[in-house]
Protein backbone atom coordinates (compact mmCIF):
# COMPACT_ATOMS: atom_id res chain seq x y z
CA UNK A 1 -6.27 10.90 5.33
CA UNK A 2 -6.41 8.68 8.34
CA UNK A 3 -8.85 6.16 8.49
CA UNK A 4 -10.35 3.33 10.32
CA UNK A 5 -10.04 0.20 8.23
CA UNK A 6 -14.29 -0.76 8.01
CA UNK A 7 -14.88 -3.00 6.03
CA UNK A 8 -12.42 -6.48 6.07
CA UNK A 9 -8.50 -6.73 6.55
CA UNK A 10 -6.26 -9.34 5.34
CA UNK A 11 -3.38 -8.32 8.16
CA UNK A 12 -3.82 -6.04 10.52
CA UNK A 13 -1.61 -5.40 13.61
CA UNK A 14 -2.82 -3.15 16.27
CA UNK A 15 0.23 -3.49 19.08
CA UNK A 16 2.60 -6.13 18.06
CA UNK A 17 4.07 -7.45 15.09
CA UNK A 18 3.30 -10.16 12.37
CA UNK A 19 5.24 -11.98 9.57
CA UNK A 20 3.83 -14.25 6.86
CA UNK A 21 6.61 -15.69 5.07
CA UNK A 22 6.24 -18.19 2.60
CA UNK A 23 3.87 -18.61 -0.20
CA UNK A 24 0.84 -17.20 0.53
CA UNK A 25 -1.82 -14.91 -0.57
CA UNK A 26 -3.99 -11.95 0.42
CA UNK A 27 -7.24 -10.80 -1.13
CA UNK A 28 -9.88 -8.31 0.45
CA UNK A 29 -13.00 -7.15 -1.32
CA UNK A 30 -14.66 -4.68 0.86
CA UNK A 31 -14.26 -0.39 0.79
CA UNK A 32 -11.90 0.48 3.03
CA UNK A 33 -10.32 -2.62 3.00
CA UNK A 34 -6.53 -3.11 2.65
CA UNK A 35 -4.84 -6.00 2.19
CA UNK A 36 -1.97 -5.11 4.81
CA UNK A 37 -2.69 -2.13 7.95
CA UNK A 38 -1.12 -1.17 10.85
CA UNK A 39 -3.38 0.92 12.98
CA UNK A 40 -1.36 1.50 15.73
CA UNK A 41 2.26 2.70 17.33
CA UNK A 42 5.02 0.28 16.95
CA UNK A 43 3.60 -2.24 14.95
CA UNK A 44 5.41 -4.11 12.52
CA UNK A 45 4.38 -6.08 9.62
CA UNK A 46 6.57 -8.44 7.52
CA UNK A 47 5.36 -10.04 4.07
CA UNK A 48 8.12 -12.13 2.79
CA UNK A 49 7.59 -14.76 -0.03
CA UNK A 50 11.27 -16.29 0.84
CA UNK A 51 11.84 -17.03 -2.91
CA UNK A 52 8.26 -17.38 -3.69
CA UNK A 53 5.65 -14.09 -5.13
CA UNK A 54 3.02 -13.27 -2.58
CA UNK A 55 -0.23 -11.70 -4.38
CA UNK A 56 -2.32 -8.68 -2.07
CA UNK A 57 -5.14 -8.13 -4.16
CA UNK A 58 -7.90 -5.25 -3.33
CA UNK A 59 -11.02 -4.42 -5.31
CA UNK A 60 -12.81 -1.93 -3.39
CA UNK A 61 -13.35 2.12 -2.31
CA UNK A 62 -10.19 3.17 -0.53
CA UNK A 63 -8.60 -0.25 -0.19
CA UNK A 64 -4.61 -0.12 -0.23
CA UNK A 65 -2.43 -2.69 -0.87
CA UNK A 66 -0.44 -2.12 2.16
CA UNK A 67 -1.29 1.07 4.14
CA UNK A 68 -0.73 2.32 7.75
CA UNK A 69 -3.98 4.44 9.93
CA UNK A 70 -1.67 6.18 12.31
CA UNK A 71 1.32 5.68 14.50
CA UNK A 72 5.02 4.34 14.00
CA UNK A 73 6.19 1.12 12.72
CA UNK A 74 7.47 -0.50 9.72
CA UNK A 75 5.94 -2.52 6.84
CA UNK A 76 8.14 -4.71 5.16
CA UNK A 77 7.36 -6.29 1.32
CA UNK A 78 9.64 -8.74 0.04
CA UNK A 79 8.50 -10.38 -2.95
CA UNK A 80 5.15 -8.96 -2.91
CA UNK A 81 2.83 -7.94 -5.73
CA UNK A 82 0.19 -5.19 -4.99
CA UNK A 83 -2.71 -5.22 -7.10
CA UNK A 84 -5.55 -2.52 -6.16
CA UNK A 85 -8.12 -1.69 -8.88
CA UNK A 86 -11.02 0.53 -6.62
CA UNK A 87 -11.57 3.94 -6.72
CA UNK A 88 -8.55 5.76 -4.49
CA UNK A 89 -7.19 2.87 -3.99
CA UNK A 90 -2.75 3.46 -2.86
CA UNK A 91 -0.84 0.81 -3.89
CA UNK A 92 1.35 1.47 -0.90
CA UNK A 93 0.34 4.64 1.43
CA UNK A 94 2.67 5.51 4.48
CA UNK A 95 1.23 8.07 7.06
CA UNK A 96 2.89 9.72 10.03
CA UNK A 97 6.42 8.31 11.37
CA UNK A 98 5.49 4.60 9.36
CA UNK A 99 7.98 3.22 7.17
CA UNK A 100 7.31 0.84 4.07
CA UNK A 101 10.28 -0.97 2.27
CA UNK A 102 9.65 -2.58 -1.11
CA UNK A 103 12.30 -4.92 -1.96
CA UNK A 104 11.71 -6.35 -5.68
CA UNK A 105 8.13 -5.77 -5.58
CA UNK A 106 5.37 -4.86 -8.11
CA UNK A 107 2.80 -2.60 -7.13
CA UNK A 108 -0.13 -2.23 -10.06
CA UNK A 109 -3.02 0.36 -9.21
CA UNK A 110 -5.98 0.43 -11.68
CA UNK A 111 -8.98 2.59 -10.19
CA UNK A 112 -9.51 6.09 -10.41
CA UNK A 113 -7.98 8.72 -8.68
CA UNK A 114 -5.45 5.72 -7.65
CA UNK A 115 -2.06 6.28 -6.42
CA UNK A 116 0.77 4.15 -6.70
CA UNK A 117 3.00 4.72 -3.49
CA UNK A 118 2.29 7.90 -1.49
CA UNK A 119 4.08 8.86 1.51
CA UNK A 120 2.08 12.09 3.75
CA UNK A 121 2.70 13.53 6.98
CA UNK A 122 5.92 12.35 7.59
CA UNK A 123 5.47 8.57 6.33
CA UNK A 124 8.74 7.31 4.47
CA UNK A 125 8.73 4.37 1.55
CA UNK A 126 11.70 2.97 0.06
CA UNK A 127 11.51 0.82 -2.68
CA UNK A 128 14.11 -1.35 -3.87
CA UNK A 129 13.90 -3.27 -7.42
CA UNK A 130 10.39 -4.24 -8.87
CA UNK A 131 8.24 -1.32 -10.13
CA UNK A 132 5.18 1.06 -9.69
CA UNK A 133 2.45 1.19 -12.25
CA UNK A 134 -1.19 3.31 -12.47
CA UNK A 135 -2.90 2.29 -15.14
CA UNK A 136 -5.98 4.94 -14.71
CA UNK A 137 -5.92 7.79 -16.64
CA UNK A 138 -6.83 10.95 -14.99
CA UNK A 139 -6.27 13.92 -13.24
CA UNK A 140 -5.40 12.33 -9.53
CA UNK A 141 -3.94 9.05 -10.47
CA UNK A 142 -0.51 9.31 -10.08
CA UNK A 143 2.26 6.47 -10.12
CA UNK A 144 4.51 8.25 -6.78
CA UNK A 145 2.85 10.79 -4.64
CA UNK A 146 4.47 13.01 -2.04
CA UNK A 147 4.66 17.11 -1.86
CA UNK A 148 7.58 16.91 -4.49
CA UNK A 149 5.60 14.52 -6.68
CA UNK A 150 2.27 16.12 -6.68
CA UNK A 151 4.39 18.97 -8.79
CA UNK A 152 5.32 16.81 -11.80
CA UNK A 153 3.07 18.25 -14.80
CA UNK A 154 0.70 14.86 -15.30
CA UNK A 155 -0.89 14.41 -19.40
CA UNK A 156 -4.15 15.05 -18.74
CA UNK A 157 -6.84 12.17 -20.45
């Protein structure tokens, strides 16, 4: 499932690190578009709202909320509310050696075939307070996603 992020990126880091702390906001419309990417080895990303709620909102094709391509490095969600209503769109997806903490977070997926928080290929999430919802009904939209996960019996529509 690695990709190249095509379309439009709210923050992506290639080498390097960012932080946006603070009230702020984050909204991509585009396929393939997430609202936070790292697509490289050590990068680091922190979204902090220090007190405050920072919205990522994505609307289209394979657009995560917060999502790494490849690589190590860490994304870091503090106050943070994840909003992603396209088709296969992760809430939170964490691929290869990449870690994603959650602290008190929401993350909301709507499209079909959406997942909540998946972690593959040796990608690790933790998640701390706040909550996962897939509002979707359907055979491959599942709130968590993982190997042990993808063996829960899911109601089917």
């Amino acid at each position: 499932m690695t990709r190249c992020f095509r379309d439009s990126t709210g923050i992506a880091v290639a080498t390097g690190s960012i932080s946006l702390l603070g009230a702020s906001a984050i909204t991509t419309t585009g396929d393939i578009a997430p609202g936070v990417a790292l697509t490289s080895s050590k990068s680091n990303v922190v979204v902090d709202g220090q007190g405050a709620r920072i919205p990522i909102q994505t609307s289209g094709m394979e657009s995560p909320g917060a999502a790494s391509a490849k690589g190590s490095g860490t994304i870091v969600l503090r106050g943070v509310d994840i909003t992603t209503s396209g088709v296969a769109a992760f809430g939170v997806l964490a691929q290869s050696a990449t870690t994603v903490q959650a602290e008190n977070s929401t993350i909301v997926t709507t499209g079909p075939g959406s997942v909540g928080v998946e972690a593959i290929d040796g990608g690790n999430v933790t998640l701390a307070g706040g909550s996962v919802t897939t509002l979707m009904r359907g055979r491959k939209a599942f709130p968590l996603a993982g190997p042990a996960a993808r063996s829960w019996p899911m109601a089917r529509p």
